[in-house]
N, C-alpha and C. Protein backbone atom coordinates (compact mmCIF):
# COMPACT_ATOMS: atom_id res chain seq x y z
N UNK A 1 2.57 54.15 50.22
CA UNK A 1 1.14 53.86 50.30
C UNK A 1 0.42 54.80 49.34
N UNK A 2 -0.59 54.40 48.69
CA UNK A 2 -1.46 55.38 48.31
C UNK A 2 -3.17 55.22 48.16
N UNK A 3 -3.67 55.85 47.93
CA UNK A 3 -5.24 55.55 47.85
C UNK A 3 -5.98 55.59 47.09
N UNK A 4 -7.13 55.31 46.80
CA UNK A 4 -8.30 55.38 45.53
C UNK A 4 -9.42 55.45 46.78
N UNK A 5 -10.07 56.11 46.28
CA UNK A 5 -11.36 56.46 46.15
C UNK A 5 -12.10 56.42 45.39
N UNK A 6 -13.98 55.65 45.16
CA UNK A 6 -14.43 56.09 44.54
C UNK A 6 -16.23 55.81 45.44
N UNK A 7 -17.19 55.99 44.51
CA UNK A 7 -18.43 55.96 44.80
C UNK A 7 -19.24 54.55 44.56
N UNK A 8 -19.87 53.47 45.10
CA UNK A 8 -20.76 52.52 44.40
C UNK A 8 -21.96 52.75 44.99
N UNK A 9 -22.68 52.71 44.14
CA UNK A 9 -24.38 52.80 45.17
C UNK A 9 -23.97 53.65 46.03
N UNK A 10 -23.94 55.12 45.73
CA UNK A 10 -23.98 55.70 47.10
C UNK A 10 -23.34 55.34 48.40
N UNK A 11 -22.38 54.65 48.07
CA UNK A 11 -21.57 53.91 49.42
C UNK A 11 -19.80 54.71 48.57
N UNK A 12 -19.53 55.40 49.99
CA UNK A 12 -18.34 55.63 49.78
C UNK A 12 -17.17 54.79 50.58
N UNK A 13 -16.16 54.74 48.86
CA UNK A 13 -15.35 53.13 48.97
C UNK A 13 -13.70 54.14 49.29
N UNK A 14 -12.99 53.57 50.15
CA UNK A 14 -11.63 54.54 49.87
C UNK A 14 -10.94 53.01 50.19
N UNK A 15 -9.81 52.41 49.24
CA UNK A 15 -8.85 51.82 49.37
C UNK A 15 -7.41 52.38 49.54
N UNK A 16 -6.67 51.79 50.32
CA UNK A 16 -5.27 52.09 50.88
C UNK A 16 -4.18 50.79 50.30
N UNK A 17 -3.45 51.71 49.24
CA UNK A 17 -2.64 50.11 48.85
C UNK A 17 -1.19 50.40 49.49
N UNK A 18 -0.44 49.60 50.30
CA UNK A 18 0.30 49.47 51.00
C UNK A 18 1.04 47.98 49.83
N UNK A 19 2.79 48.09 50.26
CA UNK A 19 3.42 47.73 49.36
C UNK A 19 4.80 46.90 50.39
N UNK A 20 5.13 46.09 51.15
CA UNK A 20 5.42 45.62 52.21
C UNK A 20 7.05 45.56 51.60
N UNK A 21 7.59 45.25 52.58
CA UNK A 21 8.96 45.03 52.12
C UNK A 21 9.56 43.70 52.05
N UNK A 22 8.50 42.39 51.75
CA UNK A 22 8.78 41.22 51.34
C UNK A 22 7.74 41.06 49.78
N UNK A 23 7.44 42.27 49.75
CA UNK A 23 6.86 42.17 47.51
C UNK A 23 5.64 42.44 47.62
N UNK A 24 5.12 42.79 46.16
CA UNK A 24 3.49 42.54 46.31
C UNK A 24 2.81 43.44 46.68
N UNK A 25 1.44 43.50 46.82
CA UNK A 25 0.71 44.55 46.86
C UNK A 25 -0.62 43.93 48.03
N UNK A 26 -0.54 44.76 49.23
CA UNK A 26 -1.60 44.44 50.20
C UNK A 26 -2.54 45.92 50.15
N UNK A 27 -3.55 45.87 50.65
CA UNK A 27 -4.45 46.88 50.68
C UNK A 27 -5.65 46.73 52.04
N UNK A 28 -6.04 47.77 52.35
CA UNK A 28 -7.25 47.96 53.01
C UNK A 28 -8.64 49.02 52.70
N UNK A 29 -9.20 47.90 52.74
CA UNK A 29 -10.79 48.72 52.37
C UNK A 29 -11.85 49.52 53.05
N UNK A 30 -12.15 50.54 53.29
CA UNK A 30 -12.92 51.07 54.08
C UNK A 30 -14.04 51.66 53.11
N UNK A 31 -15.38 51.12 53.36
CA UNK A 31 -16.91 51.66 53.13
C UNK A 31 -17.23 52.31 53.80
N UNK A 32 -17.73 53.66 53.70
CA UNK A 32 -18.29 54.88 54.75
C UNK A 32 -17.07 54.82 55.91
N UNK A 33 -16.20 54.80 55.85
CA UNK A 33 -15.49 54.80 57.07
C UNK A 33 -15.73 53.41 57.80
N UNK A 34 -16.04 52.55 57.43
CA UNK A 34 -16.12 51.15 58.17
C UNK A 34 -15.34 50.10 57.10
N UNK A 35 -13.65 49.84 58.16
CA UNK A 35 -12.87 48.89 57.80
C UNK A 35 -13.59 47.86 57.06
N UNK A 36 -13.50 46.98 56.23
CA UNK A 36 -13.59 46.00 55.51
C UNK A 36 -12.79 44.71 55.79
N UNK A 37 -12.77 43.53 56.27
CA UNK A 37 -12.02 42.28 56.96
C UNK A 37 -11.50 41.71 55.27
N UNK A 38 -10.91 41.31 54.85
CA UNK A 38 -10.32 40.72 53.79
C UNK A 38 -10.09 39.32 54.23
N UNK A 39 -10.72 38.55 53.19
CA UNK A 39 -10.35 36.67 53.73
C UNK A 39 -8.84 36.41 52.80
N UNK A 40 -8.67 37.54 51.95
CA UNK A 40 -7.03 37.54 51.33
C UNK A 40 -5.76 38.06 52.24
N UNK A 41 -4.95 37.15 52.59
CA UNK A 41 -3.92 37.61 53.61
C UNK A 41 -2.90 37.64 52.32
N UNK A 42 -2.09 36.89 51.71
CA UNK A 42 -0.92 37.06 51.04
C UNK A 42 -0.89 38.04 50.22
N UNK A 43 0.63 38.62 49.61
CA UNK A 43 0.31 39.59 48.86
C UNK A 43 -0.08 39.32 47.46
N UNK A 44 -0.53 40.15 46.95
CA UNK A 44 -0.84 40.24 45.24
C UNK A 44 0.51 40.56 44.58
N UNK A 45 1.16 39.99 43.84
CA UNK A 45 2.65 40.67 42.85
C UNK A 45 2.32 41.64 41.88
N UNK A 46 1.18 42.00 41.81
CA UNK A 46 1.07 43.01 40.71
C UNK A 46 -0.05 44.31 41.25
N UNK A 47 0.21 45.58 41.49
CA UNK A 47 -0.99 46.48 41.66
C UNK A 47 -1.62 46.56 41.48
N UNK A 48 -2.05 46.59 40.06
CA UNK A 48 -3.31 46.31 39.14
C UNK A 48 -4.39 45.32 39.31
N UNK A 49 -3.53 44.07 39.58
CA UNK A 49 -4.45 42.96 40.14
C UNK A 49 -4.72 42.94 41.32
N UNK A 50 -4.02 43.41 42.45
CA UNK A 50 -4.79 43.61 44.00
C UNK A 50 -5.62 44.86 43.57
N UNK A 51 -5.62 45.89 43.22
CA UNK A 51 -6.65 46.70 43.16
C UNK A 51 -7.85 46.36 42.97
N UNK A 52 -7.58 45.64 41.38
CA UNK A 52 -9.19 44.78 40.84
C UNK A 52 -9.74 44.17 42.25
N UNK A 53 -9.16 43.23 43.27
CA UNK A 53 -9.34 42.30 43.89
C UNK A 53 -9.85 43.08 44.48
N UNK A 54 -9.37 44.52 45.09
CA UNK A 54 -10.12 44.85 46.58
C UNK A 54 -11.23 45.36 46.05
N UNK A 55 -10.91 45.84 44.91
CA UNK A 55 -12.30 46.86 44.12
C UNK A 55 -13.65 45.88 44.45
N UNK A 56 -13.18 44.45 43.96
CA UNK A 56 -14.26 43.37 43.52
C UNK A 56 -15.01 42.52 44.96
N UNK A 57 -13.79 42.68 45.86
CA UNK A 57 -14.37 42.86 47.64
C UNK A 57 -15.29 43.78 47.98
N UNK A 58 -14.93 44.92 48.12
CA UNK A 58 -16.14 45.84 48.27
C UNK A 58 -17.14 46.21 47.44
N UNK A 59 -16.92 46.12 46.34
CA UNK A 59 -18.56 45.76 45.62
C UNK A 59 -19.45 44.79 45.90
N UNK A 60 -18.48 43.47 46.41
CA UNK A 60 -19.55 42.28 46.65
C UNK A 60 -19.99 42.59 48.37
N UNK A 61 -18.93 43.31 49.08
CA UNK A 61 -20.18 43.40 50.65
C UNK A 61 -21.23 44.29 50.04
N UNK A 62 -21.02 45.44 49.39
CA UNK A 62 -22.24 46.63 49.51
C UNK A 62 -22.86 45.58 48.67
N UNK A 63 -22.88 44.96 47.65
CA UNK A 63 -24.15 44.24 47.17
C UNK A 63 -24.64 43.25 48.22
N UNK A 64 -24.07 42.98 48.97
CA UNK A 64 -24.31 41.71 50.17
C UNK A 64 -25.20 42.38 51.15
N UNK A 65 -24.99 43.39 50.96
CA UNK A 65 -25.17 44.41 52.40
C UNK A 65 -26.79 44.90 51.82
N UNK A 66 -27.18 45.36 50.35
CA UNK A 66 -27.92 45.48 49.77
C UNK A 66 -28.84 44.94 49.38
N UNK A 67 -28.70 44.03 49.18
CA UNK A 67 -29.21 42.74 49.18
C UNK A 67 -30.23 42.14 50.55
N UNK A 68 -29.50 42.16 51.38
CA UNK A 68 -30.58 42.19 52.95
C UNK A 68 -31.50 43.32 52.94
N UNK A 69 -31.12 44.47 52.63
CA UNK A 69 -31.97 45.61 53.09
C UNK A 69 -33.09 45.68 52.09
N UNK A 70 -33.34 44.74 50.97
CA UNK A 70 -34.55 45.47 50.11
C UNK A 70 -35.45 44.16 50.14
């Protein structure tokens, strides 16, 4: 397993990429400490590209999320 961290809007993002023992690359997203639900269940075959994916998940809730509040 390993993790990334980074910052968007003041929202702190930490992903967990987990690597299963049928292939591929799964991950979980947590904003401020609040899990993230993923509508992606299968794995990704490449790291790079599930990363982008979860990266591009949690940018779109905090903009979703942002978006209501202003």
């Amino acid at each position: 397993m390993s993790e990334e961290e980074f910052e968007y809007k003041g929202q702190q993002v930490k992903i967990q990429m987990v690597q299963p023992l049928t292939g591929g690359w799964l991950w979980q997203t947590d904003v401020n400490g609040t899990r993230l639900t993923s509508e992606r269940r299968a794995p990704i075959k490449y790291r790079q590209d599930a990363l982008q994916y979860a990266v591009l998940e949690a940018k779109e809730s905090i903009d979703t999320k942002n978006c209501g509040t202003t």
